[in-house]
N, C-alpha and C. Protein backbone atom coordinates (compact mmCIF):
# COMPACT_ATOMS: atom_id res chain seq x y z
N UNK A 1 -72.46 35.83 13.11
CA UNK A 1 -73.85 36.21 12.83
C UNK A 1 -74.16 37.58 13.40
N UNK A 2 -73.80 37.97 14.81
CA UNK A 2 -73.95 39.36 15.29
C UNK A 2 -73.43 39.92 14.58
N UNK A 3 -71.86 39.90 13.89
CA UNK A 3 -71.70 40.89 12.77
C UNK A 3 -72.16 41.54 11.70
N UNK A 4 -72.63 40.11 11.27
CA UNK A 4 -73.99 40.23 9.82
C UNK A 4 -75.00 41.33 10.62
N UNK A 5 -75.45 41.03 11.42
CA UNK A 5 -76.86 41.73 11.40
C UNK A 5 -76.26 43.57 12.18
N UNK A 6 -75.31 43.49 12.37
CA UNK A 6 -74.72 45.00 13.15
C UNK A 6 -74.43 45.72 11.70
N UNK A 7 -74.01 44.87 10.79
CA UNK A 7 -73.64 45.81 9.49
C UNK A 7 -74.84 45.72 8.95
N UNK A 8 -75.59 45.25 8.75
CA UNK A 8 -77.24 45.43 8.02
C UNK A 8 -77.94 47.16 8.64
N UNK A 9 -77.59 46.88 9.94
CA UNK A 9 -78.05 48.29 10.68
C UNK A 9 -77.53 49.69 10.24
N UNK A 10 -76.24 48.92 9.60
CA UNK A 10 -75.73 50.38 9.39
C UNK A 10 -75.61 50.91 7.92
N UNK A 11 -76.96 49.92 7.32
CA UNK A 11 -76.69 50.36 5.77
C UNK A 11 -78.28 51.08 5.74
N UNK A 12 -78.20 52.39 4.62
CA UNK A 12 -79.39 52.49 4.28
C UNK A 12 -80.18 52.10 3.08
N UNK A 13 -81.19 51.52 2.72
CA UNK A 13 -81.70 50.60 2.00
C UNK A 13 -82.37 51.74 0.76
N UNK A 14 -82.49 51.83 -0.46
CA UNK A 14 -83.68 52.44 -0.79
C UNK A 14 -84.11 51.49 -2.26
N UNK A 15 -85.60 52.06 -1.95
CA UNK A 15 -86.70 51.12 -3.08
C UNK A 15 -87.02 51.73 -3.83
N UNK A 16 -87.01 51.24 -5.71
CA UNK A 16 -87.71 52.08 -6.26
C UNK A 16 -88.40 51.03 -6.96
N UNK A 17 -89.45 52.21 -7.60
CA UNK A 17 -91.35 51.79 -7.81
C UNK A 17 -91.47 50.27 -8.50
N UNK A 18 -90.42 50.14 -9.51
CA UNK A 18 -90.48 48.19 -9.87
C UNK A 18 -89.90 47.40 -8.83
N UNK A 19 -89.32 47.69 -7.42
CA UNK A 19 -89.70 46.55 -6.52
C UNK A 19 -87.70 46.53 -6.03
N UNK A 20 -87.13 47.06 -7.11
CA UNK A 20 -85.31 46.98 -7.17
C UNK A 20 -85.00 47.59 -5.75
N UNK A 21 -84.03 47.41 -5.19
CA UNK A 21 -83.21 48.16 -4.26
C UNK A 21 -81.71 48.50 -4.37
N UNK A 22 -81.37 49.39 -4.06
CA UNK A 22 -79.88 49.20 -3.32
C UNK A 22 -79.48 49.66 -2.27
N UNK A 23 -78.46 49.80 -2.20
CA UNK A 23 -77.86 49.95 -0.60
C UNK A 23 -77.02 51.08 -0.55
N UNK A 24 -76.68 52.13 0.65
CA UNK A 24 -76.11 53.08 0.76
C UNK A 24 -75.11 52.89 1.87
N UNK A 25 -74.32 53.44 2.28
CA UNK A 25 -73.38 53.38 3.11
C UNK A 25 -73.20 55.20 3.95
N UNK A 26 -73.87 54.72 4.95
CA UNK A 26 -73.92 56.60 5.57
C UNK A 26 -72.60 56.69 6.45
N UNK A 27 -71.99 57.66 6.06
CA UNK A 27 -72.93 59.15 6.05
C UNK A 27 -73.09 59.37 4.19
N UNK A 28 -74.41 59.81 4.44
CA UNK A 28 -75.07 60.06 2.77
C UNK A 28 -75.84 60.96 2.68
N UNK A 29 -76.14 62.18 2.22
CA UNK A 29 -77.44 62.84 2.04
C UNK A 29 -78.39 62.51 0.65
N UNK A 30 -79.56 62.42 0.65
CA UNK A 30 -80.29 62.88 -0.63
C UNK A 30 -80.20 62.73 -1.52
N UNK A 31 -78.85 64.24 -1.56
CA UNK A 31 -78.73 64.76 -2.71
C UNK A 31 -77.88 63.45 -3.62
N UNK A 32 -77.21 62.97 -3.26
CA UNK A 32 -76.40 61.26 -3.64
C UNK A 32 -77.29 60.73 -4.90
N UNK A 33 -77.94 60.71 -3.81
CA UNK A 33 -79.12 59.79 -4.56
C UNK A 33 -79.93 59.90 -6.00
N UNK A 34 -80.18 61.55 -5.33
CA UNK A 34 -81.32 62.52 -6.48
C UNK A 34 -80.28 62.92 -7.38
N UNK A 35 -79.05 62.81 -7.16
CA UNK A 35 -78.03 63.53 -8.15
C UNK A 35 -78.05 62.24 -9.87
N UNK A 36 -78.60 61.19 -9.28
CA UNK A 36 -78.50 59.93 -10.43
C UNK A 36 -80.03 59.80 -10.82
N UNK A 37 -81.06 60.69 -10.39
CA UNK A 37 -82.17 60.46 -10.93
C UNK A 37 -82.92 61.81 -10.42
N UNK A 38 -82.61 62.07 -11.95
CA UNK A 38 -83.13 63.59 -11.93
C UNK A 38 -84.59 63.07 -12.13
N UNK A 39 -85.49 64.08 -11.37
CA UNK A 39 -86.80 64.15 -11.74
C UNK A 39 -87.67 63.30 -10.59
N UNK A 40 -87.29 62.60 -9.57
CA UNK A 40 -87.49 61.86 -8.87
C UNK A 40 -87.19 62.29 -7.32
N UNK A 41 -87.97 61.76 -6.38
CA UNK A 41 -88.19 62.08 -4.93
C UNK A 41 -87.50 61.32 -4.23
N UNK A 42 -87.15 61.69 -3.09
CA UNK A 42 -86.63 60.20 -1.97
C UNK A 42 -87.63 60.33 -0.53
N UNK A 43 -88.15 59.14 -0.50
CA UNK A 43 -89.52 59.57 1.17
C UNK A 43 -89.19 58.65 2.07
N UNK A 44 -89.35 59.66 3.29
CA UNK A 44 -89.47 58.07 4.22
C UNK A 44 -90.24 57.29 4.33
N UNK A 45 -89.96 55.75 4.36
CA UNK A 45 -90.79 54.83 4.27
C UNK A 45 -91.77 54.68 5.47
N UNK A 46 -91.13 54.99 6.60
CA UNK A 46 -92.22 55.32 7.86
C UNK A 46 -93.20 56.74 7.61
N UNK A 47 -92.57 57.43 6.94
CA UNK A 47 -93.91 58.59 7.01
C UNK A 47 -94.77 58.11 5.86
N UNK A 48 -94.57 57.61 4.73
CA UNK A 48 -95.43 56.68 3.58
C UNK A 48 -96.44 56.03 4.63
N UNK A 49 -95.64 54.91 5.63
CA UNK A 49 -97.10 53.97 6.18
C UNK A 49 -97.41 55.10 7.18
N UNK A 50 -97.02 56.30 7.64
CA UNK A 50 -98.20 56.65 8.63
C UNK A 50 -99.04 57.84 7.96
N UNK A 51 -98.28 58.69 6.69
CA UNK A 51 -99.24 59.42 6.17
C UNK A 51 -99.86 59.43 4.96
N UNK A 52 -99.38 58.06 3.90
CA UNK A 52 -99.70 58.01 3.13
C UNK A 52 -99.14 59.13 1.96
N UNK A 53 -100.40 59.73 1.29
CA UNK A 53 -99.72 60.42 -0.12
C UNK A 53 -99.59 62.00 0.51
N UNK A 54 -99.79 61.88 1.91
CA UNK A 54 -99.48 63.41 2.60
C UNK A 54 -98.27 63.23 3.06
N UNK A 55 -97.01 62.14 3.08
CA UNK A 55 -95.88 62.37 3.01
C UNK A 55 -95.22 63.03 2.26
N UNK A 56 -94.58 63.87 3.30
CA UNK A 56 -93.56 65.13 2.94
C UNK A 56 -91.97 64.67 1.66
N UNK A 57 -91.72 64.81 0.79
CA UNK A 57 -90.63 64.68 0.58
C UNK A 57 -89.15 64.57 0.72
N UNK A 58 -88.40 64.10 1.14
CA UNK A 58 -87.42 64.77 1.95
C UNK A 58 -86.16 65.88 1.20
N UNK A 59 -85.85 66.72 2.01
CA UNK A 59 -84.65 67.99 1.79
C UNK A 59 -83.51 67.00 0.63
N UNK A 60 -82.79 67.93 0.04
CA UNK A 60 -81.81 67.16 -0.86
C UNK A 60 -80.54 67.51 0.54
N UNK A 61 -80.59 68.20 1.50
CA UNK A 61 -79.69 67.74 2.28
C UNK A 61 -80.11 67.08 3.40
N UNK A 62 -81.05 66.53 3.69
CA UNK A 62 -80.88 65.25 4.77
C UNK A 62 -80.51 64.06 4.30
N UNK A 63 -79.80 64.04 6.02
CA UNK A 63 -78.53 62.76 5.64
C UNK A 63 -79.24 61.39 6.14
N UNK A 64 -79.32 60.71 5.52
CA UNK A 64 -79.72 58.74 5.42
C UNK A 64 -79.59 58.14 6.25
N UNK A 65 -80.50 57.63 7.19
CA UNK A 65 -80.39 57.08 8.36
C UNK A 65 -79.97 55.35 8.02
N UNK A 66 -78.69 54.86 8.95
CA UNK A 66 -78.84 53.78 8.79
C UNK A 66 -79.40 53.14 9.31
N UNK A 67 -79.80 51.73 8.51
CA UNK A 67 -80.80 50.90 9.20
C UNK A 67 -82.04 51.29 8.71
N UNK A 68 -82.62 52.46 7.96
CA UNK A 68 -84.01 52.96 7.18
C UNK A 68 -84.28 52.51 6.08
N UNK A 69 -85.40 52.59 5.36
CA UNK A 69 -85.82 51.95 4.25
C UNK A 69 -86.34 53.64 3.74
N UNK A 70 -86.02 53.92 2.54
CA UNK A 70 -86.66 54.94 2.15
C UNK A 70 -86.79 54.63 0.11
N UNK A 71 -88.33 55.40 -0.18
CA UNK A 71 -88.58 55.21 -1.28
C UNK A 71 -88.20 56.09 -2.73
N UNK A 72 -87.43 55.72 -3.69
CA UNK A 72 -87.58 56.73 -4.44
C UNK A 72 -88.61 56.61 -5.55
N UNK A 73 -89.30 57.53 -5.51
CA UNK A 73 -90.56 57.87 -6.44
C UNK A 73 -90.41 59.52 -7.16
N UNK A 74 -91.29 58.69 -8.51
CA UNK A 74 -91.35 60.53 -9.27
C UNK A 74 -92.87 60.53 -8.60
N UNK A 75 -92.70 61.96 -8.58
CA UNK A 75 -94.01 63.01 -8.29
C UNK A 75 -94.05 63.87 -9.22
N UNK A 76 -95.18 64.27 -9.19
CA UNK A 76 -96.02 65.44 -10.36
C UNK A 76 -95.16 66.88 -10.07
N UNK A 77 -94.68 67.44 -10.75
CA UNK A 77 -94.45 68.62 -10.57
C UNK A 77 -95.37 69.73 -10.01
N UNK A 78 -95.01 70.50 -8.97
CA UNK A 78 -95.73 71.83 -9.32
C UNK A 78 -95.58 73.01 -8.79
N UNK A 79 -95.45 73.55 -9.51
CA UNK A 79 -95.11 74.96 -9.98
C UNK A 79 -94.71 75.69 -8.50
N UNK A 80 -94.04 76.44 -8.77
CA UNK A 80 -93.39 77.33 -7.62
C UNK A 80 -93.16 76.62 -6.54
N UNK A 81 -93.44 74.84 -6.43
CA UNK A 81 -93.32 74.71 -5.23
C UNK A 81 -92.31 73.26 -4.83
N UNK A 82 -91.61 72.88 -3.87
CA UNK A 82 -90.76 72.00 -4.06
C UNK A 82 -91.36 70.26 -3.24
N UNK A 83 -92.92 70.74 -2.61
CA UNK A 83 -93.65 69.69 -1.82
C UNK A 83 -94.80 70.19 -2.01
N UNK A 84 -95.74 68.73 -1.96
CA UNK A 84 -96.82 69.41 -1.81
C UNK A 84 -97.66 69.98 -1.12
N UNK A 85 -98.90 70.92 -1.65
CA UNK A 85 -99.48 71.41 -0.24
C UNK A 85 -100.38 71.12 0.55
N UNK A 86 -100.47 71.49 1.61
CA UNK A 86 -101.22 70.57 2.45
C UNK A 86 -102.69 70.76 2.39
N UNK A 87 -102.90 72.05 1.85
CA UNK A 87 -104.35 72.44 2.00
C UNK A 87 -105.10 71.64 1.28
N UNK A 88 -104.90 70.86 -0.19
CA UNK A 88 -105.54 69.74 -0.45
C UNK A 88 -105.79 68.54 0.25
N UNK A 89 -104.76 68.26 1.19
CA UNK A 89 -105.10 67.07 1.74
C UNK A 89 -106.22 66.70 2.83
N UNK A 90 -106.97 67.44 2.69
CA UNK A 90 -108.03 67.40 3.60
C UNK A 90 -109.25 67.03 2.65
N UNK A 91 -109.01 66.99 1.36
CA UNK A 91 -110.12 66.87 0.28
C UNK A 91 -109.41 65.57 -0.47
N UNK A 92 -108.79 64.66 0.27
CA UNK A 92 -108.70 63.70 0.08
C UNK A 92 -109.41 62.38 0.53
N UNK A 93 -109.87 62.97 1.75
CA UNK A 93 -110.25 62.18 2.98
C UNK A 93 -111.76 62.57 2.87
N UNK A 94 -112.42 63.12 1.64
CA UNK A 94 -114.07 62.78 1.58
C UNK A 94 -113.94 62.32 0.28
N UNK A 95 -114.98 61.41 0.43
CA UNK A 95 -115.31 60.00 -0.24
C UNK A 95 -116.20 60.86 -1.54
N UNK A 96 -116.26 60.21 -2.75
CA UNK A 96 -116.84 60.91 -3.98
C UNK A 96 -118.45 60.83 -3.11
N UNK A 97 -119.29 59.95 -2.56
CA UNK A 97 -120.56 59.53 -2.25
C UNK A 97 -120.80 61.25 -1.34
N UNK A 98 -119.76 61.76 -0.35
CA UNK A 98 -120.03 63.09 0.19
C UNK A 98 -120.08 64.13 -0.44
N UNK A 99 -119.19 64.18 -1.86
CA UNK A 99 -118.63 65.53 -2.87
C UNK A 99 -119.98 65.66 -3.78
N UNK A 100 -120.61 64.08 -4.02
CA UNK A 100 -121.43 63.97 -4.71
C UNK A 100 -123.16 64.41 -4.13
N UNK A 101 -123.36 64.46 -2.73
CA UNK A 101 -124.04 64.85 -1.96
C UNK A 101 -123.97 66.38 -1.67
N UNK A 102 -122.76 67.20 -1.73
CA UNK A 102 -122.50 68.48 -1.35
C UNK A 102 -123.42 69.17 -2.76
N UNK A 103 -122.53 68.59 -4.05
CA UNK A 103 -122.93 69.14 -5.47
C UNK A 103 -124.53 69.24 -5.31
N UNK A 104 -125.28 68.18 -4.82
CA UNK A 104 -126.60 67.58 -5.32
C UNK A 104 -127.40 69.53 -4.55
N UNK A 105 -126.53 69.51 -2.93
CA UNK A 105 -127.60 70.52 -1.83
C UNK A 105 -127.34 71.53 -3.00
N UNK A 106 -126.10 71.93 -3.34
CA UNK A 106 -125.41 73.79 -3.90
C UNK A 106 -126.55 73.49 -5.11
N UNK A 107 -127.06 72.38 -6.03
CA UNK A 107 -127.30 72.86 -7.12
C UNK A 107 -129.01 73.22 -6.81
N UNK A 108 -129.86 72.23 -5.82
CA UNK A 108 -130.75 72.28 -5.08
C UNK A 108 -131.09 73.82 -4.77
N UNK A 109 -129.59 74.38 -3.80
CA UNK A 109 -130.07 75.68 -3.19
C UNK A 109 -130.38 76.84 -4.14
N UNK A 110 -129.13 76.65 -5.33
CA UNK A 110 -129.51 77.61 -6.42
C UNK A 110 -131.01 77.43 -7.21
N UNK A 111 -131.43 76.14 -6.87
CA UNK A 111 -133.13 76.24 -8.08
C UNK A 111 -133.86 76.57 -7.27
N UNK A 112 -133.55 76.69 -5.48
CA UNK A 112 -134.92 77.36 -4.98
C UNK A 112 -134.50 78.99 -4.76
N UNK A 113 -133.59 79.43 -5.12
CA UNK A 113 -133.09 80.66 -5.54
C UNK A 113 -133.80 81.64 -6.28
N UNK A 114 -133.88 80.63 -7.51
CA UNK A 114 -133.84 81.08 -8.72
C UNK A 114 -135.63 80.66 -8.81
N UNK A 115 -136.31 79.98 -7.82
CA UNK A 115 -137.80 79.96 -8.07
C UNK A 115 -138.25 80.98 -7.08
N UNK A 116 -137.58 81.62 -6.25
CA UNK A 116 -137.89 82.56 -5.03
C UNK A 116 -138.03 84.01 -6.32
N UNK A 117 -136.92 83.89 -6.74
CA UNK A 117 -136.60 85.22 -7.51
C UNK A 117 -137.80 85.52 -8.79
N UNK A 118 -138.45 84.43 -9.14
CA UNK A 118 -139.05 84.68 -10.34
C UNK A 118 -140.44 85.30 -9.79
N UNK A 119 -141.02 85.96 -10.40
CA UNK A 119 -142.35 87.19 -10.34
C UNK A 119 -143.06 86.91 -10.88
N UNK A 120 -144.91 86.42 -10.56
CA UNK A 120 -145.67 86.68 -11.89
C UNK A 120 -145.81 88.07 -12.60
N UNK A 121 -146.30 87.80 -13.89
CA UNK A 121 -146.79 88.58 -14.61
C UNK A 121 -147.94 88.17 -15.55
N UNK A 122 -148.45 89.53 -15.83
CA UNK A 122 -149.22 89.99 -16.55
C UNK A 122 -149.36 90.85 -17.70
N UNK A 123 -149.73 90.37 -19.02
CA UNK A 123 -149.68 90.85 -20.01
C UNK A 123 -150.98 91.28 -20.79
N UNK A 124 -151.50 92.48 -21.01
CA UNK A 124 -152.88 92.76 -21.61
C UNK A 124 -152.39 92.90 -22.80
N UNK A 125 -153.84 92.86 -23.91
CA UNK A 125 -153.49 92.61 -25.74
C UNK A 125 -154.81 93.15 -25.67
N UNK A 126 -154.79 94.34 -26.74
CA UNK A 126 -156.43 94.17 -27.16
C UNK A 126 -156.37 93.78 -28.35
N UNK A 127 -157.50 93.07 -29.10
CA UNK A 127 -157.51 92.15 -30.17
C UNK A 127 -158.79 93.48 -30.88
N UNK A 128 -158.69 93.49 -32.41
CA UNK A 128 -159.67 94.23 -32.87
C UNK A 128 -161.12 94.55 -33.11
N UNK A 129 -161.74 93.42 -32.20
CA UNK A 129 -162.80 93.56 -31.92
C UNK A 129 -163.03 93.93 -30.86
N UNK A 130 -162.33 94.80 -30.07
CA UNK A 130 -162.02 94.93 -28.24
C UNK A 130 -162.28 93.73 -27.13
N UNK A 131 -161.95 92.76 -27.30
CA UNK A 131 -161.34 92.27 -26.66
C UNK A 131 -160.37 91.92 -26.19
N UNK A 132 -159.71 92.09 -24.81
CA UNK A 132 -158.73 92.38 -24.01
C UNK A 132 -158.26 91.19 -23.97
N UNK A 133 -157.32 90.44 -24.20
CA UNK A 133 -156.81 89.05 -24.05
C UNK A 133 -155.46 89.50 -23.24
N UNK A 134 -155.43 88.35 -21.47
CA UNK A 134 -154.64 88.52 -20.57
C UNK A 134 -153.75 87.54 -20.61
N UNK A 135 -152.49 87.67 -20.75
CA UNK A 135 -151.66 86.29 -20.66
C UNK A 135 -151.09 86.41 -18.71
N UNK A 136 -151.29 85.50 -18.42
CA UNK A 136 -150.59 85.48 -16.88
C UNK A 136 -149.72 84.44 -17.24
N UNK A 137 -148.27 84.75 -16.68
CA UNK A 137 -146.93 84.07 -16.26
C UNK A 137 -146.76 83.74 -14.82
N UNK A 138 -146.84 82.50 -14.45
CA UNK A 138 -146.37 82.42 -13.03
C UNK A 138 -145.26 80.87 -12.99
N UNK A 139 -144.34 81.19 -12.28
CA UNK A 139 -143.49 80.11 -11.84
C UNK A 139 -144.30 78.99 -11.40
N UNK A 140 -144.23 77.79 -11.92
CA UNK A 140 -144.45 76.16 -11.81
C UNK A 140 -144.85 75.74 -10.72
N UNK A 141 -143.32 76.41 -9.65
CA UNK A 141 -143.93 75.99 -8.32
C UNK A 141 -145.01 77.10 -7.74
N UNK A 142 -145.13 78.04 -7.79
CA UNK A 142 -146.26 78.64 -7.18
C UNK A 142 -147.59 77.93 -7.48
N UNK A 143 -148.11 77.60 -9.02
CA UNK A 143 -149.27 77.24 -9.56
C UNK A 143 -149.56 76.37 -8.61
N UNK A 144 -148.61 74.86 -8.53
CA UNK A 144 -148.87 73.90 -8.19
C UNK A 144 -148.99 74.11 -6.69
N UNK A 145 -148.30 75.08 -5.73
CA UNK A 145 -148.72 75.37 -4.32
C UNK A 145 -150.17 75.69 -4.56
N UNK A 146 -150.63 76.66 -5.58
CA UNK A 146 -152.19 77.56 -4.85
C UNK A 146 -153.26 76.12 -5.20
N UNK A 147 -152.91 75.15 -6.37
CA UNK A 147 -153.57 73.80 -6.78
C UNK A 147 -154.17 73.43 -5.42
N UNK A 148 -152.71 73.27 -4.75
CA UNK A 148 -153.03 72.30 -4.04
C UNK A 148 -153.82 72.92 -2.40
N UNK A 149 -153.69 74.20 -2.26
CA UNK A 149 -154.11 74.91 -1.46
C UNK A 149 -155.85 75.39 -1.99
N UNK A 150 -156.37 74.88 -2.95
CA UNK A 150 -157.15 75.37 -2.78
C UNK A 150 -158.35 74.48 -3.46
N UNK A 151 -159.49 74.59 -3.00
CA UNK A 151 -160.55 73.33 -2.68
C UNK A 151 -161.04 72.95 -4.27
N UNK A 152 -161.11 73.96 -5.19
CA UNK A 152 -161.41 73.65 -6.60
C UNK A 152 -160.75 74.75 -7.40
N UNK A 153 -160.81 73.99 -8.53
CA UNK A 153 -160.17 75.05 -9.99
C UNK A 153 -160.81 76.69 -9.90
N UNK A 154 -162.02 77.01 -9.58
CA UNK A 154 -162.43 78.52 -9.43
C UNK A 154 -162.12 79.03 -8.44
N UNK A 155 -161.66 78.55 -7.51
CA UNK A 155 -161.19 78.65 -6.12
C UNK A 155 -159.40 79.42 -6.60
N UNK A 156 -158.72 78.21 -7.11
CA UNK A 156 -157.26 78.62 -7.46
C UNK A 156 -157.02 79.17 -8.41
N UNK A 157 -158.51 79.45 -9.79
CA UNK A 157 -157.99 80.81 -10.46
C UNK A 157 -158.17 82.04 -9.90
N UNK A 158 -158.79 82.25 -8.75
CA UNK A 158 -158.98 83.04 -8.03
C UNK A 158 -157.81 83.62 -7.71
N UNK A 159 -157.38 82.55 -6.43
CA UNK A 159 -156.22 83.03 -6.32
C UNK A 159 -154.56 83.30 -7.19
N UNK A 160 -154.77 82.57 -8.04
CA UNK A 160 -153.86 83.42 -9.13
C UNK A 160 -154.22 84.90 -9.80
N UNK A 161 -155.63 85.22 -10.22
CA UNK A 161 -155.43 86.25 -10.11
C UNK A 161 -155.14 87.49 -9.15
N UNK A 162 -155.36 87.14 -7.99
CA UNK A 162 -155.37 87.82 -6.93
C UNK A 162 -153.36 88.47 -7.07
N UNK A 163 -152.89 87.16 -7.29
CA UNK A 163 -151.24 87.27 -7.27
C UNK A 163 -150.78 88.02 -8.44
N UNK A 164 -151.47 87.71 -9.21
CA UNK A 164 -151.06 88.53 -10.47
C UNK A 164 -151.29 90.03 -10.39
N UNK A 165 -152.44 90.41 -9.70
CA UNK A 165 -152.82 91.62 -9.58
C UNK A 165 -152.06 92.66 -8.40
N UNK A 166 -151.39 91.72 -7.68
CA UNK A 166 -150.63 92.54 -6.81
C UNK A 166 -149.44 92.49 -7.12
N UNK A 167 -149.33 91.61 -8.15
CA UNK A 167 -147.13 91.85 -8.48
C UNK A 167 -147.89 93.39 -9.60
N UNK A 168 -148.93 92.94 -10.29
CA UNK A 168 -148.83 94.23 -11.18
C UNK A 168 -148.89 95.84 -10.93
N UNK A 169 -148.83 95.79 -9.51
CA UNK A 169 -149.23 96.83 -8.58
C UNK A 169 -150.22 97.35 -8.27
N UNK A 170 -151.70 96.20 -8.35
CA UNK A 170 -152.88 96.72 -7.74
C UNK A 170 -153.25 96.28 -6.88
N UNK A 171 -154.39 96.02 -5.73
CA UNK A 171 -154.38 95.66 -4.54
C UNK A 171 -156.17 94.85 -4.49
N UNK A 172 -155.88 93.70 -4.72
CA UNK A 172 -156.79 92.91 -5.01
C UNK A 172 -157.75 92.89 -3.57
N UNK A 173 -158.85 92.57 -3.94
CA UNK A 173 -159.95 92.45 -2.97
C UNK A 173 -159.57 91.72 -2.07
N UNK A 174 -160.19 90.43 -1.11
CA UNK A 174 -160.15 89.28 -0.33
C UNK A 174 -161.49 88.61 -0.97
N UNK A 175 -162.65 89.29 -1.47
CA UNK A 175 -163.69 88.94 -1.54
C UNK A 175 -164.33 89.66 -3.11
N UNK A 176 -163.55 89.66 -3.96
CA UNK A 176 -164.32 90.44 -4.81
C UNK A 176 -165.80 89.93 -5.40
N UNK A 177 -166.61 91.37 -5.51
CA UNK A 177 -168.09 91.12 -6.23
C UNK A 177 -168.02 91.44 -7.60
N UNK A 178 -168.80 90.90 -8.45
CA UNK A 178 -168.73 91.24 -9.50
C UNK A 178 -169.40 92.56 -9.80
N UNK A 179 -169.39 93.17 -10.48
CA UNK A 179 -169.75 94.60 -10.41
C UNK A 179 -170.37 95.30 -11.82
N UNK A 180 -171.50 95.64 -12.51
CA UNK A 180 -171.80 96.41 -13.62
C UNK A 180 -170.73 97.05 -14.33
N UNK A 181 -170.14 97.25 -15.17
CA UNK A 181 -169.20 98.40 -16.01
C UNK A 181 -170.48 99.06 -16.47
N UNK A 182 -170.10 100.13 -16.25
CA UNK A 182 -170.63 101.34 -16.88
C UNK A 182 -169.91 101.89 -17.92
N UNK A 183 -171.02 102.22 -19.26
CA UNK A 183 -170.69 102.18 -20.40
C UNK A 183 -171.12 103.49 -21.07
N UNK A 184 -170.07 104.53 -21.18
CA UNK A 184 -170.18 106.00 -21.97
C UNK A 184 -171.15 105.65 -23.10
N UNK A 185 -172.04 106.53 -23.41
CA UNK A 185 -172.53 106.94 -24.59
C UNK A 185 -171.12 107.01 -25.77
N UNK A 186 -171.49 106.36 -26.73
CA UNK A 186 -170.54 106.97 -27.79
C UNK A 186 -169.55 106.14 -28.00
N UNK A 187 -169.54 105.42 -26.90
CA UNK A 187 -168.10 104.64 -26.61
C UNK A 187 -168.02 103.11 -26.68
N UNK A 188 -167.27 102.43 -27.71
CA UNK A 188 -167.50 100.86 -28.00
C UNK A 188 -167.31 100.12 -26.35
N UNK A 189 -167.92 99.25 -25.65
CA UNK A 189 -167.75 98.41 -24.38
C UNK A 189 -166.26 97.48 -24.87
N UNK A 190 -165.39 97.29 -23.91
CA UNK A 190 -164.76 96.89 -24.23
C UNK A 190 -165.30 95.40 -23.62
N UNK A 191 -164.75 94.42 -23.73
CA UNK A 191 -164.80 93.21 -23.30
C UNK A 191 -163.72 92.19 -23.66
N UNK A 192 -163.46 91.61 -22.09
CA UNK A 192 -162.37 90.81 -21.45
C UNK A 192 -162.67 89.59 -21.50
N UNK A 193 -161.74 88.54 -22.13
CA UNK A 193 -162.07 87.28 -21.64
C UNK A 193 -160.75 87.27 -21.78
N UNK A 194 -160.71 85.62 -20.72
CA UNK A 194 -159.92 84.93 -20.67
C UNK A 194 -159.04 83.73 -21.01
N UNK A 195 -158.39 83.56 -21.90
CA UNK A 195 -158.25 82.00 -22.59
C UNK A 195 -156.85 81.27 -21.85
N UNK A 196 -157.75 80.01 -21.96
CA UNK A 196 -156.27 79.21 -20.88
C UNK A 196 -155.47 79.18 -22.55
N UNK A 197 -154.07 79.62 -21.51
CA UNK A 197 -152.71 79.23 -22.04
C UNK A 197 -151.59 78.33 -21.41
N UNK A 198 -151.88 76.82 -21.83
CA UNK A 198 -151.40 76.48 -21.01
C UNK A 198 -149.70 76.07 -20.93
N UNK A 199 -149.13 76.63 -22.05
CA UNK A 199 -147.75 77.17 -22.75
C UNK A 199 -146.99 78.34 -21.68
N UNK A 200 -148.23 79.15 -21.20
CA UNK A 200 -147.58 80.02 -20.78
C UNK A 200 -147.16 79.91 -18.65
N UNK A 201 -147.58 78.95 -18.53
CA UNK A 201 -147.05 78.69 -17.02
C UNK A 201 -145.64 78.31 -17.02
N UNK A 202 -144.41 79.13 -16.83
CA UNK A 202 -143.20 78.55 -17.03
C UNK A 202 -142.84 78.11 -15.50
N UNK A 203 -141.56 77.11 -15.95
CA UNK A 203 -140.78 77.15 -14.28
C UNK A 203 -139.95 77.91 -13.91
């Protein structure tokens, strides 16, 4: 019986992926092995249970330990390289629930980006009876900040115009009064109104 189990020690075992084995007789390298199955890996079975799919492949010249269990498996090819690399394996070890959380902040950070970046504007039209028709453009989220900042609707068209008038490069009151226009001899009055557009508040 000590014999049986002294020659078991000195054979090397290897497994492939349907469950088969056979047996080697060392001294053996690798290459033995890989020479009858092209396209295919040989791993150690101890670095499999301690590193999983970050086990290294082994050299076509290391020689077969007896008494080891080692696996032969195909792997994916790739390109220029004879193992794989390690720098992926660190993006193995986060869970889709974290990748899916990272995506959610990056796409987040770009829409408050892209609402920082946007400008009101202001567009004048005169219509042929002289009246001046103003279209104001303002980003979604601003409207809904001055809404809510401010105590009533004449209150927060206020302050939208105020914003509009300083992206357009004029320098709005704090307190404006309403004020007479003075009207040339000779000269048609023009007159301004305002019509809600409510098409034109984009996000």
């Amino acid at each position: 019986m000590g014999n049986s189990l002294g020659g078991k020690k000195k054979i090397a075992k290897v497994m492939k992926v349907d469950g088969t084995t056979f047996k080697l007789k060392p001294p053996v390298q690798a290459v033995s092995v890989l020479r009858d199955h092209p396209g295919y890996n040989l791993l150690d079975a101890d670095d499999v249970t301690r590193l999983g799919v970050r086990a290294m492949p082994l050299e076509p010249d290391t020689s077969l330990k007896p008494g080891k269990l080692y696996f032969l498996v195909e792997l994916p090819r790739v390109p220029n390289q004879r193992a794989p690399r390690r720098a992926w394996s660190g993006a193995l070890q986060v869970s889709a629930k974290e990748r899916l959380e990272s995506l959610r902040l990056t796409r987040r950070s770009l829409s408050d980006l892209s609402l920082a970046t946007q400008s009101p504007s202001v567009e004048a039209e005169e219509a042929k009876d002289g009246t001046v028709r103003l279209k104001m453009r303002l980003p979604k989220a601003q409207v809904e900040k001055l809404m809510q900042e401010s105590k009533d609707a004449a209150e927060a068209a206020q302050k939208i115009m105020q914003l509009c008038a300083a992206s357009d490069g004029a320098t709005p009151s704090a307190s404006p009064e309403p004020t007479t226009p003075t009207v040339k001899v000779g000269r048609k009055e023009k007159r301004t109104r305002f019509v809600a557009m409510p098409n034109e508040i984009i996000a």
